[in-house]
Protein backbone atom coordinates (compact mmCIF):
# COMPACT_ATOMS: atom_id res chain seq x y z
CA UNK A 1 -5.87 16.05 31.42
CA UNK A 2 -8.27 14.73 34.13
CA UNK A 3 -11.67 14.57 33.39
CA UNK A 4 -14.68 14.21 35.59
CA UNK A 5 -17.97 12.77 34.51
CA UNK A 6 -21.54 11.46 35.67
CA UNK A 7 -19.92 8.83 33.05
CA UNK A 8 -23.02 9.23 30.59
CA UNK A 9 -22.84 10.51 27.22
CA UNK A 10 -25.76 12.45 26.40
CA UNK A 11 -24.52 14.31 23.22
CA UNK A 12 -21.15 14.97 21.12
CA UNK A 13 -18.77 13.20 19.46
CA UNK A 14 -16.85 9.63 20.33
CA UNK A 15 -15.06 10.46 23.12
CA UNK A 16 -12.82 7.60 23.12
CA UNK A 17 -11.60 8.93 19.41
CA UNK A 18 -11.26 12.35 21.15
CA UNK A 19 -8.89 10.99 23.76
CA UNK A 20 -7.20 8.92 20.89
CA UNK A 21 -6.75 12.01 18.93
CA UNK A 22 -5.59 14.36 22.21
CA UNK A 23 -2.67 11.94 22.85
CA UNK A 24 -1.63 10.48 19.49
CA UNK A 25 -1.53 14.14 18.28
CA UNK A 26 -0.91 16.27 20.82
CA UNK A 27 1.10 13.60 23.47
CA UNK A 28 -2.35 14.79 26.23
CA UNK A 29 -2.72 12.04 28.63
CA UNK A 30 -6.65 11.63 29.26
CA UNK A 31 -7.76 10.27 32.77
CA UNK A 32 -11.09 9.77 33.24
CA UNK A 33 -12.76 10.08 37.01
CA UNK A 34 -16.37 8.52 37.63
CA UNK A 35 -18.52 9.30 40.11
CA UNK A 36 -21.87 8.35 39.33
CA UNK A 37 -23.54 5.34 40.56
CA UNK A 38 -24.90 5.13 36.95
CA UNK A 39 -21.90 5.31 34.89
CA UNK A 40 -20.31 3.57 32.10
CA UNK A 41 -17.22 2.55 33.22
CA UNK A 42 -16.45 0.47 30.92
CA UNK A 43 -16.48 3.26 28.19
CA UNK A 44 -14.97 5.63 30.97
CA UNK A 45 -11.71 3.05 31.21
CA UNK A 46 -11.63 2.80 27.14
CA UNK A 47 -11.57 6.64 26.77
CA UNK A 48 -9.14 6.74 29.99
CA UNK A 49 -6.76 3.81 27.37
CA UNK A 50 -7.54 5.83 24.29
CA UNK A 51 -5.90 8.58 26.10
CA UNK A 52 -3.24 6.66 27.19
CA UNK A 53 -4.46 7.88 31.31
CA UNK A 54 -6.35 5.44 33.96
CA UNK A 55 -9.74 5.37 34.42
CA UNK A 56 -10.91 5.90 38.72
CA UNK A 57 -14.50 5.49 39.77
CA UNK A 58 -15.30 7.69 42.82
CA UNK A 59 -18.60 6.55 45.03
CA UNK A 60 -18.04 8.80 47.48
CA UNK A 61 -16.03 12.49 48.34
CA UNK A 62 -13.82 10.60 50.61
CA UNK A 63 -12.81 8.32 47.39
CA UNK A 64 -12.97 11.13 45.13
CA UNK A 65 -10.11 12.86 47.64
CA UNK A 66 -8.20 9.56 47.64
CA UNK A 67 -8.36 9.77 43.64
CA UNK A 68 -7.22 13.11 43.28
CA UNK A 69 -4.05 12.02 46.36
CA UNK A 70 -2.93 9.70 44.17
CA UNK A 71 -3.07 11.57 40.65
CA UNK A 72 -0.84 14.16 42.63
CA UNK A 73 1.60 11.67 43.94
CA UNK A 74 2.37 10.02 40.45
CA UNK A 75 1.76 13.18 37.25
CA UNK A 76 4.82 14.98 36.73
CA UNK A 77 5.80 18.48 38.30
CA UNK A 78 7.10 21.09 36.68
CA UNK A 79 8.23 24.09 38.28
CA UNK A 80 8.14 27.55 37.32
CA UNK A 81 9.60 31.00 37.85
């Protein structure tokens, strides 16, 4: 799973025992993306461990494209009929 934030919780519950519970029960990998000037990325790379993912700050659209390059070049493919 790849999640994009501002990085700032505003509301809901623990995220990082969200991510925990997505990939200790369900084997979901949770990375996090940042793009905010203002976010926590230190909570952003503990939910981005929890989940057993990597956490990527993006401070610009030419980062957040270099982000997204390398997620493609290293998750799994799986192909379909």
């Amino acid at each position: 799973m790849i999640v994009m934030t501002a990085g700032i919780q505003n509301r809901g519950s623990d995220p990082v025992a969200r991510a925990t519970v997505a990939y200790q029960t369900y084997g979901i990998i949770v990375h996090v993306i940042t793009f905010s000037n203002d976010a926590d990325q230190v909570k952003a790379a503990a939910i981005a461990a929890a989940g057993s993912g990597l956490h990527y700050h993006a401070a610009s659209g030419s980062a957040l494209i270099a982000v997204f390059e390398e997620l493609a070049r290293t998750l799994p493919t799986m192909l379909t009929r």
